[in-house]
PDB file of N, CA and C in Angstrom:
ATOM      1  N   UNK A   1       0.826  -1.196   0.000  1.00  0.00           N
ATOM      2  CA  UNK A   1       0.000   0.000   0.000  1.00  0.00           C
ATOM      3  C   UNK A   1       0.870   1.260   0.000  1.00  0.00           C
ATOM      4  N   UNK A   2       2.305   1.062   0.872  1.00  0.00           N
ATOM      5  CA  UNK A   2       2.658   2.385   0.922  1.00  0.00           C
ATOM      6  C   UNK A   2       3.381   2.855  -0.338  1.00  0.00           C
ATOM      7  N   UNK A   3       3.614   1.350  -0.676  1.00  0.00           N
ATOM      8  CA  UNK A   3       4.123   1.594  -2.061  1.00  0.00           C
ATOM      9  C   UNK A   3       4.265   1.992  -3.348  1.00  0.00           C
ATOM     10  N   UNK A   4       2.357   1.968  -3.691  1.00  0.00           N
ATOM     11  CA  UNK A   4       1.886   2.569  -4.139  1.00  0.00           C
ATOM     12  C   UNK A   4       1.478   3.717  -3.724  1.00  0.00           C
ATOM     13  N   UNK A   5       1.516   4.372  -2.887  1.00  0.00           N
ATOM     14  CA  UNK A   5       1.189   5.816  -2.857  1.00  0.00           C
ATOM     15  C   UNK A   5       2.713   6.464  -3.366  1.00  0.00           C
ATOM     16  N   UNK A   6       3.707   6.028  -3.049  1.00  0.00           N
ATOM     17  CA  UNK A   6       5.213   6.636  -3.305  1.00  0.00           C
ATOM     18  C   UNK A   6       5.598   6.718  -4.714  1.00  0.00           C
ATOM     19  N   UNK A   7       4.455   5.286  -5.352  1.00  0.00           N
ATOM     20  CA  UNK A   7       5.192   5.157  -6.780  1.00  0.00           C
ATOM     21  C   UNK A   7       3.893   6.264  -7.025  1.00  0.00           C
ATOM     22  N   UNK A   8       3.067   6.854  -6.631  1.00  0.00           N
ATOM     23  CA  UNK A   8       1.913   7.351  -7.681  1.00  0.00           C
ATOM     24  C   UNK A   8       2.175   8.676  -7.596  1.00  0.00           C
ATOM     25  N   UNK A   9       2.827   9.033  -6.321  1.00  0.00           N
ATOM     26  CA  UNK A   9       3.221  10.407  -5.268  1.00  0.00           C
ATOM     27  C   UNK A   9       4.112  11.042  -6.682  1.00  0.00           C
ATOM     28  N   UNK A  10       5.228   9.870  -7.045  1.00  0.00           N
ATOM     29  CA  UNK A  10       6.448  10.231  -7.933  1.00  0.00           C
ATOM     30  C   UNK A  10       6.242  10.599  -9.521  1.00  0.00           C
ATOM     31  N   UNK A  11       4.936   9.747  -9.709  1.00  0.00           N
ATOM     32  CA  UNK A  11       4.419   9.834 -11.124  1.00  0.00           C
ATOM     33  C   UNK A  11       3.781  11.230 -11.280  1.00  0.00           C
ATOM     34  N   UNK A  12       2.655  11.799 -10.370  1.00  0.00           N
ATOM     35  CA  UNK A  12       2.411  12.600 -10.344  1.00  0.00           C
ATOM     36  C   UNK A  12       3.286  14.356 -10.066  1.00  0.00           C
ATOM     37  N   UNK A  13       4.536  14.224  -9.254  1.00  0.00           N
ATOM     38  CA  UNK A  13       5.510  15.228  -9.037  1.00  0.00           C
ATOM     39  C   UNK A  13       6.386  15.499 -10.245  1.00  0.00           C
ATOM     40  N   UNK A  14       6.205  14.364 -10.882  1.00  0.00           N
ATOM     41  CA  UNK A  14       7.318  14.203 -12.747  1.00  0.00           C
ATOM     42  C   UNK A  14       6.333  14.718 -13.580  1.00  0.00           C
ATOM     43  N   UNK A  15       4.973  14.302 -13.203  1.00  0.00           N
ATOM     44  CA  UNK A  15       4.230  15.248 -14.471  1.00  0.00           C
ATOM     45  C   UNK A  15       4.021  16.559 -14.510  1.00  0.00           C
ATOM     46  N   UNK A  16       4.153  16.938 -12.914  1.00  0.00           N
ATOM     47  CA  UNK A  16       4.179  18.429 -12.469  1.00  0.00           C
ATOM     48  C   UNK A  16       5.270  19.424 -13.227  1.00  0.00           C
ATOM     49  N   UNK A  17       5.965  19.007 -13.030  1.00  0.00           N
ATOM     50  CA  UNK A  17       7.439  19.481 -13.196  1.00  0.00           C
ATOM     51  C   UNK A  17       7.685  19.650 -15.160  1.00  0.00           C
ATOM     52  N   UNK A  18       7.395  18.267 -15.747  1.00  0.00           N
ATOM     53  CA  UNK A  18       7.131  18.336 -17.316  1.00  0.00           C
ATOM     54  C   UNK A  18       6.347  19.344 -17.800  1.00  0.00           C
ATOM     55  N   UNK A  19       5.183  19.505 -16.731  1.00  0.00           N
ATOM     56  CA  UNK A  19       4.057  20.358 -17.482  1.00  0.00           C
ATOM     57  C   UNK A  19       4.473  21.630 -17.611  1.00  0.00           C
ATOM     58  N   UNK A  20       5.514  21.885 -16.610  1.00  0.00           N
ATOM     59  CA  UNK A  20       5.783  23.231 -16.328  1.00  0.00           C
ATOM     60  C   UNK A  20       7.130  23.886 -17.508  1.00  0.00           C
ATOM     61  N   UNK A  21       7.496  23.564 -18.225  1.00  0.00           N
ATOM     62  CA  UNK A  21       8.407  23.372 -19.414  1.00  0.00           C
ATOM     63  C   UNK A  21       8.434  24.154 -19.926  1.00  0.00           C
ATOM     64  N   UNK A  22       8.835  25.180 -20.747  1.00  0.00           N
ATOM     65  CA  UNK A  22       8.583  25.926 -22.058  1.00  0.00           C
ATOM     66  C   UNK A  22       9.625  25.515 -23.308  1.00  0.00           C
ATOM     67  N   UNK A  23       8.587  25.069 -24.026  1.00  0.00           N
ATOM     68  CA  UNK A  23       9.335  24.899 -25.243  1.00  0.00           C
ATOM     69  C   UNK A  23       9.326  25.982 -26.378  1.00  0.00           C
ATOM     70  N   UNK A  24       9.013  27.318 -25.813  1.00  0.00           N
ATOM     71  CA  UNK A  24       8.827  27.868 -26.912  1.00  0.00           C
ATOM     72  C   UNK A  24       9.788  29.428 -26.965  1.00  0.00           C
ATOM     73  N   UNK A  25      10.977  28.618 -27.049  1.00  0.00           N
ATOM     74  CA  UNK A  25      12.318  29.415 -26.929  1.00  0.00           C
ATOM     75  C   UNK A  25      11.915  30.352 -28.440  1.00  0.00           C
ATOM     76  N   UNK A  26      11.801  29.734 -29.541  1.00  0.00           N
ATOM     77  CA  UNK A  26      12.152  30.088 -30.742  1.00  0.00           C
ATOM     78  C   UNK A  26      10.765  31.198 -30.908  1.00  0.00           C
ATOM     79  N   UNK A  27       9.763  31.734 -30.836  1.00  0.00           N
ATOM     80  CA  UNK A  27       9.185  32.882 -29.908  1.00  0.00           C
ATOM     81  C   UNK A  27       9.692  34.410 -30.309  1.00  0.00           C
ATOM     82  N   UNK A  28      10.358  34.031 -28.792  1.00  0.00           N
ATOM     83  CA  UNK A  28      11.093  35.094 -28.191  1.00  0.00           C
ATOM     84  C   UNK A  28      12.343  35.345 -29.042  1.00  0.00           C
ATOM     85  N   UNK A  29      13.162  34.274 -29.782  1.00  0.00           N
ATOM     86  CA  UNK A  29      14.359  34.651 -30.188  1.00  0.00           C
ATOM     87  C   UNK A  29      13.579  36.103 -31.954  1.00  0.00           C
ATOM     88  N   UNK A  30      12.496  35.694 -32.070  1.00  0.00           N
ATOM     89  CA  UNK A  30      12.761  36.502 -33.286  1.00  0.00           C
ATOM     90  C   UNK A  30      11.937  38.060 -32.897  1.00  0.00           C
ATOM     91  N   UNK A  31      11.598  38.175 -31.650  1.00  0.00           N
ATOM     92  CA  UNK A  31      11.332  39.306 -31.735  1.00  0.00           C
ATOM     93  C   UNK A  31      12.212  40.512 -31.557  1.00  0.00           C
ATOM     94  N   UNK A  32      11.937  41.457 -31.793  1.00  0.00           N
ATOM     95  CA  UNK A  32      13.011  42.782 -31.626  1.00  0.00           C
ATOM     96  C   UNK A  32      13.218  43.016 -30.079  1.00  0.00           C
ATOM     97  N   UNK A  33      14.685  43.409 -29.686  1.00  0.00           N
ATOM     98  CA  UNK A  33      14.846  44.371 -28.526  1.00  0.00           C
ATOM     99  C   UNK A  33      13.627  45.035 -27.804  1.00  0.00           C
ATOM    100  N   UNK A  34      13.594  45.272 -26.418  1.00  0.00           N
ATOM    101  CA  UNK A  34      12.969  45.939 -25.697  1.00  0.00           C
ATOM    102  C   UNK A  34      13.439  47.459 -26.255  1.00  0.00           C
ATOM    103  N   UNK A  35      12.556  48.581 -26.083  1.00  0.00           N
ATOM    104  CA  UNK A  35      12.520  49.844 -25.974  1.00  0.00           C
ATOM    105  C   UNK A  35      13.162  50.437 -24.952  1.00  0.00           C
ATOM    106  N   UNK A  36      14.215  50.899 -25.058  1.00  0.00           N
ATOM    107  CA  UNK A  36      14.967  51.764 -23.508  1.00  0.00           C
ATOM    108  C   UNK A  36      15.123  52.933 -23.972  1.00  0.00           C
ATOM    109  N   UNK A  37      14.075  53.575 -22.795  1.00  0.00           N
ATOM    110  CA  UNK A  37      14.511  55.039 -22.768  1.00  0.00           C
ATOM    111  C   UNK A  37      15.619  55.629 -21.566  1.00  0.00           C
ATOM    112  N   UNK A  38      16.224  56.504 -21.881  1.00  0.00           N
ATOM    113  CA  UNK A  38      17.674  56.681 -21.373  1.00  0.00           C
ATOM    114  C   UNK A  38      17.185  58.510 -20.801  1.00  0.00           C
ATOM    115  N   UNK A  39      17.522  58.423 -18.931  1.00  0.00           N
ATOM    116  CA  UNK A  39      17.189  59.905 -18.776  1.00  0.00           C
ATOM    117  C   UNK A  39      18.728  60.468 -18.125  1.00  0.00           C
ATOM    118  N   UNK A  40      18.743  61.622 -17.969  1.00  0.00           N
ATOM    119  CA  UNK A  40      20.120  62.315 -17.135  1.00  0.00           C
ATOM    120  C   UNK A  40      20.014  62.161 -16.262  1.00  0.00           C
ATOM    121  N   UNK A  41      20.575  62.276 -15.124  1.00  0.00           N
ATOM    122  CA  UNK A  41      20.459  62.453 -13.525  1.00  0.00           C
ATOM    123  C   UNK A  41      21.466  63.551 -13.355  1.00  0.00           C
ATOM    124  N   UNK A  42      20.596  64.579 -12.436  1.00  0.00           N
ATOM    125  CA  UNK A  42      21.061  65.867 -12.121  1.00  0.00           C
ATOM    126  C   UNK A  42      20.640  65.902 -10.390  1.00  0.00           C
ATOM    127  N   UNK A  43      22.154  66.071  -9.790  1.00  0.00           N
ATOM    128  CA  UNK A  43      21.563  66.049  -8.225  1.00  0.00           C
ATOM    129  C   UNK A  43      21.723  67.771  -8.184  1.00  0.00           C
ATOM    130  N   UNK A  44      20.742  67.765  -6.849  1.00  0.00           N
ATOM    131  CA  UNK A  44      20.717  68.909  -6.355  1.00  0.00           C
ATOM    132  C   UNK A  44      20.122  69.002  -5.155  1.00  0.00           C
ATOM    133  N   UNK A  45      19.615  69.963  -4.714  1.00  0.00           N
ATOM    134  CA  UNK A  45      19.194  70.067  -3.178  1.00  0.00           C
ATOM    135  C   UNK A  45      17.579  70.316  -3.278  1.00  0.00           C
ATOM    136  N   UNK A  46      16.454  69.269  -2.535  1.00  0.00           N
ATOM    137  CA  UNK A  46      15.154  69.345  -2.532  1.00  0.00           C
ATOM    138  C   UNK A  46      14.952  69.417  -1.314  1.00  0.00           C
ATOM    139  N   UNK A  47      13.839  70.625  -0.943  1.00  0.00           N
ATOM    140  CA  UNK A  47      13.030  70.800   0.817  1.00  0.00           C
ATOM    141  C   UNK A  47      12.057  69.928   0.331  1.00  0.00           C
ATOM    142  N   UNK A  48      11.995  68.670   1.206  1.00  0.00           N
ATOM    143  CA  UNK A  48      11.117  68.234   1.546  1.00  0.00           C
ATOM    144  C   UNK A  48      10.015  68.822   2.629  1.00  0.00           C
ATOM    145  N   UNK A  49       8.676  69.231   1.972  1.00  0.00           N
ATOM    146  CA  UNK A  49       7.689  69.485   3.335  1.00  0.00           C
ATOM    147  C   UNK A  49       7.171  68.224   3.962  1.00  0.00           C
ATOM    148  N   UNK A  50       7.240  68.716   5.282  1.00  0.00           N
ATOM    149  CA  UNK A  50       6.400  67.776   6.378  1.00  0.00           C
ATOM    150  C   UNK A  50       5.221  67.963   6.615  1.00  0.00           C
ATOM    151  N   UNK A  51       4.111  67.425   6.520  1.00  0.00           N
ATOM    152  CA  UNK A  51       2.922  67.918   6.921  1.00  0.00           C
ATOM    153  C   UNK A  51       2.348  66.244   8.113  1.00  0.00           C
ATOM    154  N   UNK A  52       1.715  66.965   9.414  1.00  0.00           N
ATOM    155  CA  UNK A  52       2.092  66.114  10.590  1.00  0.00           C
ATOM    156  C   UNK A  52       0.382  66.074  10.979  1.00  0.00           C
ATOM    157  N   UNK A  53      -0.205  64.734  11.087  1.00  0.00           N
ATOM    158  CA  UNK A  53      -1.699  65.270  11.567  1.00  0.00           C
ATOM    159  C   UNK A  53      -1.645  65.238  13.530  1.00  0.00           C
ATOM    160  N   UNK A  54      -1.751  66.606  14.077  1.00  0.00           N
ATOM    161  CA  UNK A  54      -1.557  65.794  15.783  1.00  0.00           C
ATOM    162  C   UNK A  54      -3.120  66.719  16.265  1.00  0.00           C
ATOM    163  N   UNK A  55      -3.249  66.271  16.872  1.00  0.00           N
ATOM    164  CA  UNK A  55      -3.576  67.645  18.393  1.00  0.00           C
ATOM    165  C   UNK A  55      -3.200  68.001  19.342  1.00  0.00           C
ATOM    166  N   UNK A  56      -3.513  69.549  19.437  1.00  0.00           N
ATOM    167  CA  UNK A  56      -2.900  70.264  20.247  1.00  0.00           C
ATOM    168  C   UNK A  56      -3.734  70.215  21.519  1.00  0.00           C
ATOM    169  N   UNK A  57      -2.678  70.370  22.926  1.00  0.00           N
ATOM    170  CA  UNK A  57      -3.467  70.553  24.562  1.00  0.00           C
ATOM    171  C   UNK A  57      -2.785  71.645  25.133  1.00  0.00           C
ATOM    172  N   UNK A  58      -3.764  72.154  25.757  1.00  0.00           N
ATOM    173  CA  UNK A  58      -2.761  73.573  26.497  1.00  0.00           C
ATOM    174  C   UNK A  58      -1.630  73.266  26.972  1.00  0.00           C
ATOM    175  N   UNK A  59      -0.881  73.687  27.689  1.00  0.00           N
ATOM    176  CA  UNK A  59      -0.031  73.289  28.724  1.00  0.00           C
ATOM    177  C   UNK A  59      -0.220  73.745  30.342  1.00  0.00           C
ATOM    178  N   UNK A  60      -1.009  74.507  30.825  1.00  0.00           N
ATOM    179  CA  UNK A  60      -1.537  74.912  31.733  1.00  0.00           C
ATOM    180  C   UNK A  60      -3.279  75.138  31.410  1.00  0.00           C
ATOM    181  N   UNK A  61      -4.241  74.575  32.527  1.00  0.00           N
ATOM    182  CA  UNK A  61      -5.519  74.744  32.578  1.00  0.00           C
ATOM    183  C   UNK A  61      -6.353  75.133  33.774  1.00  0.00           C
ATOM    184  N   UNK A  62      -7.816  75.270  33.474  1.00  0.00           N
ATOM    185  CA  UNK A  62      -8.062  76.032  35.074  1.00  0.00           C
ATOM    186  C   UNK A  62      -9.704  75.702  34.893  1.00  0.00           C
ATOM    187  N   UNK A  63      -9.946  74.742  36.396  1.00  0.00           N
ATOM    188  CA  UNK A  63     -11.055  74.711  36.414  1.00  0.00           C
ATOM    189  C   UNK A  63     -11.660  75.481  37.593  1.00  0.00           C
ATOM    190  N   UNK A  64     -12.709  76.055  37.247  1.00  0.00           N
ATOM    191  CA  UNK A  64     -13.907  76.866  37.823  1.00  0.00           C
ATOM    192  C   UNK A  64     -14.834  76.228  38.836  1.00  0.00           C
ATOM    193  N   UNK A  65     -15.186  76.007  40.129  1.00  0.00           N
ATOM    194  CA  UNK A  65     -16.009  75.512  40.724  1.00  0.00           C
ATOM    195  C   UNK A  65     -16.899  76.274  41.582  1.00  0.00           C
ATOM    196  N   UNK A  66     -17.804  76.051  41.618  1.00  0.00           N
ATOM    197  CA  UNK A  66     -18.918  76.957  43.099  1.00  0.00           C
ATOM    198  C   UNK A  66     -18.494  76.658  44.079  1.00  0.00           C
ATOM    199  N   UNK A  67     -18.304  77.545  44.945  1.00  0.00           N
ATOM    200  CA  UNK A  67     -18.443  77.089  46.509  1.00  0.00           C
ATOM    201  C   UNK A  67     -19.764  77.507  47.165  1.00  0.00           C
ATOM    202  N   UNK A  68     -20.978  77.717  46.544  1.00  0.00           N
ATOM    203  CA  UNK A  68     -22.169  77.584  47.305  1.00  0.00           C
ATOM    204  C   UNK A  68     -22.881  77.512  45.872  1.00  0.00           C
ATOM    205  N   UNK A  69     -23.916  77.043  46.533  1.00  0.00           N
ATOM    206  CA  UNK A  69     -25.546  76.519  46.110  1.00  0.00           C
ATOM    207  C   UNK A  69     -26.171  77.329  45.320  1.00  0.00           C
ATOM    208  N   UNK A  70     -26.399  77.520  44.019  1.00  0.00           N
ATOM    209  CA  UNK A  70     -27.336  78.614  43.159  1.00  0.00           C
ATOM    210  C   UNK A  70     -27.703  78.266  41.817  1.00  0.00           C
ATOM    211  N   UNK A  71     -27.713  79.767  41.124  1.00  0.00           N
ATOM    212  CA  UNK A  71     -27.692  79.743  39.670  1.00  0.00           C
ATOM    213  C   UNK A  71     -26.907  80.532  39.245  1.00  0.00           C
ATOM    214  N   UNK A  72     -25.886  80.664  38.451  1.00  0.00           N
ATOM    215  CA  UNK A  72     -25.461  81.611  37.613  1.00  0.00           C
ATOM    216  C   UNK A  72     -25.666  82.824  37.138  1.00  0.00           C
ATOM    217  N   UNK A  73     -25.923  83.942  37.702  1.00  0.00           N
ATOM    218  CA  UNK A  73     -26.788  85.034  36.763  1.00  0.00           C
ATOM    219  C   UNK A  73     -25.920  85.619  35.217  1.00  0.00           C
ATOM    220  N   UNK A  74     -24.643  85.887  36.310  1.00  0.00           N
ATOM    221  CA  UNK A  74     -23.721  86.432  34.979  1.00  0.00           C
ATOM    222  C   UNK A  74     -22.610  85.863  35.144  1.00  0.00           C
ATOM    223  N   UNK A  75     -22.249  86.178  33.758  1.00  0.00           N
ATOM    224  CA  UNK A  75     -20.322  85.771  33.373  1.00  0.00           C
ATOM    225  C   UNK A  75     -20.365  87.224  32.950  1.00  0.00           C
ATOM    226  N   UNK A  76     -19.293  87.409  34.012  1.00  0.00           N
ATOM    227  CA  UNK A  76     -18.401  88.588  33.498  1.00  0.00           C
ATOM    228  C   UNK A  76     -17.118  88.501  33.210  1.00  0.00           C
ATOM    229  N   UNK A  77     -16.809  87.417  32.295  1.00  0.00           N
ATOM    230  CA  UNK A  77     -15.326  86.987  31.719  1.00  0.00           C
ATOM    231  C   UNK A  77     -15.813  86.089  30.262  1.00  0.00           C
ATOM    232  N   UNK A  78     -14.832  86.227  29.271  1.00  0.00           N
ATOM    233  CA  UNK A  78     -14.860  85.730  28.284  1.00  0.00           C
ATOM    234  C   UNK A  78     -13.730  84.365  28.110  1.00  0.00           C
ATOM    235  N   UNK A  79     -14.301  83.674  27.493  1.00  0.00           N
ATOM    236  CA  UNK A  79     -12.714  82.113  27.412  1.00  0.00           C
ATOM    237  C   UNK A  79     -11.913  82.766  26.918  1.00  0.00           C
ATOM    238  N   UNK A  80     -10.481  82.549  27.212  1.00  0.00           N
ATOM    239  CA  UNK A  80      -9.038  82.862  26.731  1.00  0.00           C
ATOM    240  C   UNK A  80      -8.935  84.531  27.267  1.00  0.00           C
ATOM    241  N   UNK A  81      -9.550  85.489  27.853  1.00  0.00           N
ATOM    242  CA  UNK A  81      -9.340  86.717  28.258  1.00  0.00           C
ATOM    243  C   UNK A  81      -8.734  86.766  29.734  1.00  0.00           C
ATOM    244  N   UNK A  82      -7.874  87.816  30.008  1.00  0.00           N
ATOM    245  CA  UNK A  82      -7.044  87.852  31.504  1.00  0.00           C
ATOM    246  C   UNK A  82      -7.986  88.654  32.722  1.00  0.00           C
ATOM    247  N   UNK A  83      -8.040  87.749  33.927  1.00  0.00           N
ATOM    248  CA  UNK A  83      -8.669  88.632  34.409  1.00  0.00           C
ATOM    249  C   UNK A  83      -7.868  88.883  35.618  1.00  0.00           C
ATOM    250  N   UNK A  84      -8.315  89.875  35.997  1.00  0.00           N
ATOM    251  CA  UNK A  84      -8.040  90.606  37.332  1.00  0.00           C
ATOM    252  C   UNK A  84      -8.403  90.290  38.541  1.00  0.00           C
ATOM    253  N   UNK A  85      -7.697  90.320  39.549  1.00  0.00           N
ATOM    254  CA  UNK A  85      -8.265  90.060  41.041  1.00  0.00           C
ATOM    255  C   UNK A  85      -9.335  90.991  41.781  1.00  0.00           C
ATOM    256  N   UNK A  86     -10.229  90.620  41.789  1.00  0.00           N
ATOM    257  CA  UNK A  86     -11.219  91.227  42.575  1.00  0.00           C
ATOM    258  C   UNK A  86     -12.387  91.140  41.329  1.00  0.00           C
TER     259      UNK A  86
END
């Protein structure tokens, strides 16, 4: 039994290999050259730009809390404006 799988294993890996063949050298021998185009090379100096996707965080922040019980009537300050003591 194993014997036959080894002899059939071998028959089949030889036909693989045959099939894969090219006989068709004579083809290729009569066609013309490939096309080459031929350029200069000129070094010099290129700025590469960087363009970076991030986000930005402050570096200092400030939170606001009540110390008693209400409602809000007014803001008398605007976001990002300096304020004064008192």
């Amino acid at each position: 039994m194993i014997k036959t799988i080894i002899t059939l294993s071998l028959i089949l890996s030889m036909q693989l290999f045959l099939g894969c063949s090219h006989d068709d050298d004579s083809k290729d021998k009569n066609k013309p050259p490939a096309k080459v185009s031929l350029m200069s090379v000129k070094k010099e100096i290129v700025e590469a730009p960087f363009e970076f996707t991030a986000t930005t965080v402050a570096s200092k922040s400030v939170q606001i809390h009540a110390r008693v019980n209400g409602y809000l009537q007014n803001i008398n300050y605007r976001d990002g404006s300096f304020v004064k003591v008192g």
